[in-house]
C-alpha atoms as a PDB file:
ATOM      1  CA  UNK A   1     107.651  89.592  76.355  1.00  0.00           C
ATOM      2  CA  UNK A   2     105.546  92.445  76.417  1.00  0.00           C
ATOM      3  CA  UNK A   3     106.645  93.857  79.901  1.00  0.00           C
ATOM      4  CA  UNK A   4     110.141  93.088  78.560  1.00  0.00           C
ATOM      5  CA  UNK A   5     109.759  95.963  75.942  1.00  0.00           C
ATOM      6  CA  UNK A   6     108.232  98.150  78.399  1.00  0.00           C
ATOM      7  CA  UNK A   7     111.060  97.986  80.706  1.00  0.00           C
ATOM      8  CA  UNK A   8     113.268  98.826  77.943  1.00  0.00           C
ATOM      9  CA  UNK A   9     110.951 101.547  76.489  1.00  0.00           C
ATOM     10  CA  UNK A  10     110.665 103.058  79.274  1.00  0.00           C
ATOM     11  CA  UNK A  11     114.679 102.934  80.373  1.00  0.00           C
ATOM     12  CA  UNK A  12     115.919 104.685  77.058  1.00  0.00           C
ATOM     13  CA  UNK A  13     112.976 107.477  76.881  1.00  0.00           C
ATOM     14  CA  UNK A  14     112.529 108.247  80.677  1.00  0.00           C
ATOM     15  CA  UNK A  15     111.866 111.799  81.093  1.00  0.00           C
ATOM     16  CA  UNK A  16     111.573 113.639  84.858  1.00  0.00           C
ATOM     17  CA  UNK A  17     107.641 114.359  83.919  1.00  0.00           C
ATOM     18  CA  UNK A  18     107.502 110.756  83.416  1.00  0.00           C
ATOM     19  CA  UNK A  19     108.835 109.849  87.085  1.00  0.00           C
ATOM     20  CA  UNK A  20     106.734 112.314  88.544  1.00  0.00           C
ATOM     21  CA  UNK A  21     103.634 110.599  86.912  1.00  0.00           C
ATOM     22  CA  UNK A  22     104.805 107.106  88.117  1.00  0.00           C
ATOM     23  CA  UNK A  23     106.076 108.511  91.287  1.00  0.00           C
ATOM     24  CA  UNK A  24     101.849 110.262  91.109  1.00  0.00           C
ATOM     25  CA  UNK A  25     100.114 106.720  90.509  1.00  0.00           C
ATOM     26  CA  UNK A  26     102.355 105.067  92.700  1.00  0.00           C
ATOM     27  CA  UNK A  27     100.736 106.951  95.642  1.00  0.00           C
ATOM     28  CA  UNK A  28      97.519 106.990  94.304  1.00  0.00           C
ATOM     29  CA  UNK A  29      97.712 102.911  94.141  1.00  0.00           C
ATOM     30  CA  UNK A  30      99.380 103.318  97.700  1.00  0.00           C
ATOM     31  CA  UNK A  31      96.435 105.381  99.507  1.00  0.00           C
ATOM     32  CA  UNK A  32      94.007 102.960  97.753  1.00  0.00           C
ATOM     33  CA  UNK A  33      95.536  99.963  98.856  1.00  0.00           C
ATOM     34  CA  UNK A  34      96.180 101.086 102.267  1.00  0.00           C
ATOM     35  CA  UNK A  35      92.532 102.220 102.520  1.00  0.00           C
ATOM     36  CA  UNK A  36      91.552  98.397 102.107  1.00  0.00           C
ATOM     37  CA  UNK A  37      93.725  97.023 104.680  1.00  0.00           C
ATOM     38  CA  UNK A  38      92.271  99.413 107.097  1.00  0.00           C
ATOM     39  CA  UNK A  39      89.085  98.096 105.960  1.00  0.00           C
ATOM     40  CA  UNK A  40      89.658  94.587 106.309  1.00  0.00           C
ATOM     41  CA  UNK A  41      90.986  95.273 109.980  1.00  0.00           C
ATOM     42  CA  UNK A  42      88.105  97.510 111.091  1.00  0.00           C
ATOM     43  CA  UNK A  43      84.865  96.131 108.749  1.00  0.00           C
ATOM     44  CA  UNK A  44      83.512  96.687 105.392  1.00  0.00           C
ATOM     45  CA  UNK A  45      80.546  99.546 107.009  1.00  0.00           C
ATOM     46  CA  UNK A  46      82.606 100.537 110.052  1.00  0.00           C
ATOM     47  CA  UNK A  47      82.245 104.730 110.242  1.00  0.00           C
ATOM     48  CA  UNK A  48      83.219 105.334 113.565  1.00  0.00           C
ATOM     49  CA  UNK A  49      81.665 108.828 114.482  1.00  0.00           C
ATOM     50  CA  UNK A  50      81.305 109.616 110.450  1.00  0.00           C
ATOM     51  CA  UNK A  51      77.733 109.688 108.714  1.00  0.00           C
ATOM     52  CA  UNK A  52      77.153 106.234 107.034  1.00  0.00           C
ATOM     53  CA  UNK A  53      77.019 107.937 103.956  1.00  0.00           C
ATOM     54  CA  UNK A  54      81.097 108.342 104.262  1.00  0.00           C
ATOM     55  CA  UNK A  55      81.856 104.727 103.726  1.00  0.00           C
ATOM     56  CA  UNK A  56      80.206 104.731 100.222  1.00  0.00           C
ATOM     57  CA  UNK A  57      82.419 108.270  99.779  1.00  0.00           C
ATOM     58  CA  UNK A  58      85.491 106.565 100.854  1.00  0.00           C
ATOM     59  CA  UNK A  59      84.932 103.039  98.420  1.00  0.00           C
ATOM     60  CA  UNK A  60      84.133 105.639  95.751  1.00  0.00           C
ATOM     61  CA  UNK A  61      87.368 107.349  96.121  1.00  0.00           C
ATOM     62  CA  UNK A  62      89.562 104.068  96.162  1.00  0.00           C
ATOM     63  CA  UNK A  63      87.941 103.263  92.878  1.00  0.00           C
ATOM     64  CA  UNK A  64      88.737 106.477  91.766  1.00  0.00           C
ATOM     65  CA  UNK A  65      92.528 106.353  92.849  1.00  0.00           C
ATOM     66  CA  UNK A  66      92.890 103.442  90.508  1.00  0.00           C
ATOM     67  CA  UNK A  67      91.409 105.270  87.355  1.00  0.00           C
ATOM     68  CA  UNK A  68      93.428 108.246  87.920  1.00  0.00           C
ATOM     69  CA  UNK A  69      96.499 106.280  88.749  1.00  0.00           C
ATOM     70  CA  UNK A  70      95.343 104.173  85.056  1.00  0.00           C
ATOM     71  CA  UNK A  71      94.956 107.460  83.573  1.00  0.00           C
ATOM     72  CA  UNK A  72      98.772 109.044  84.407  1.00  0.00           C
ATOM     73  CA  UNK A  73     100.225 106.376  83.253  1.00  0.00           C
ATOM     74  CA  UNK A  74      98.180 105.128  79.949  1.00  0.00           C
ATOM     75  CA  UNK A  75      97.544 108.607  78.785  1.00  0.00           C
ATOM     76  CA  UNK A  76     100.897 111.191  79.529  1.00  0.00           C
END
């Protein structure tokens, strides 16, 4: 019901700063996504020739992706 009147809200007041935002988040969601695949092919602490310290940087930024991709589309 309530994803009903989305769709609908968002059909009849769809502006082209709106699709950019979605089109924004969608990516972010993407890059965040993909980064977990790689993860779960190569290892949760796998660094390669990185510092440790870059795995931590990497989780943080996936976390991050989802906030800001929250963020673009709760709050235009």
């Amino acid at each position: 019901m309530a994803f009903a009147k989305l769709k609908s809200a968002w059909r009849q007041h769809r502006h082209a700063a709106d699709r950019v935002r979605l089109l924004f988040a969608v990516g972010f969601v993407f890059g965040a996504l993909s980064h977990f695949g790689w993860v779960a092919v190569h290892g949760v602490f796998h660094h390669g020739p990185a510092p440790a310290w870059a795995v931590w940087f990497w989780y943080g930024l996936c976390a991050l992706d989802f906030v800001i991709a929250w963020l673009l589309l709760a709050r235009p």
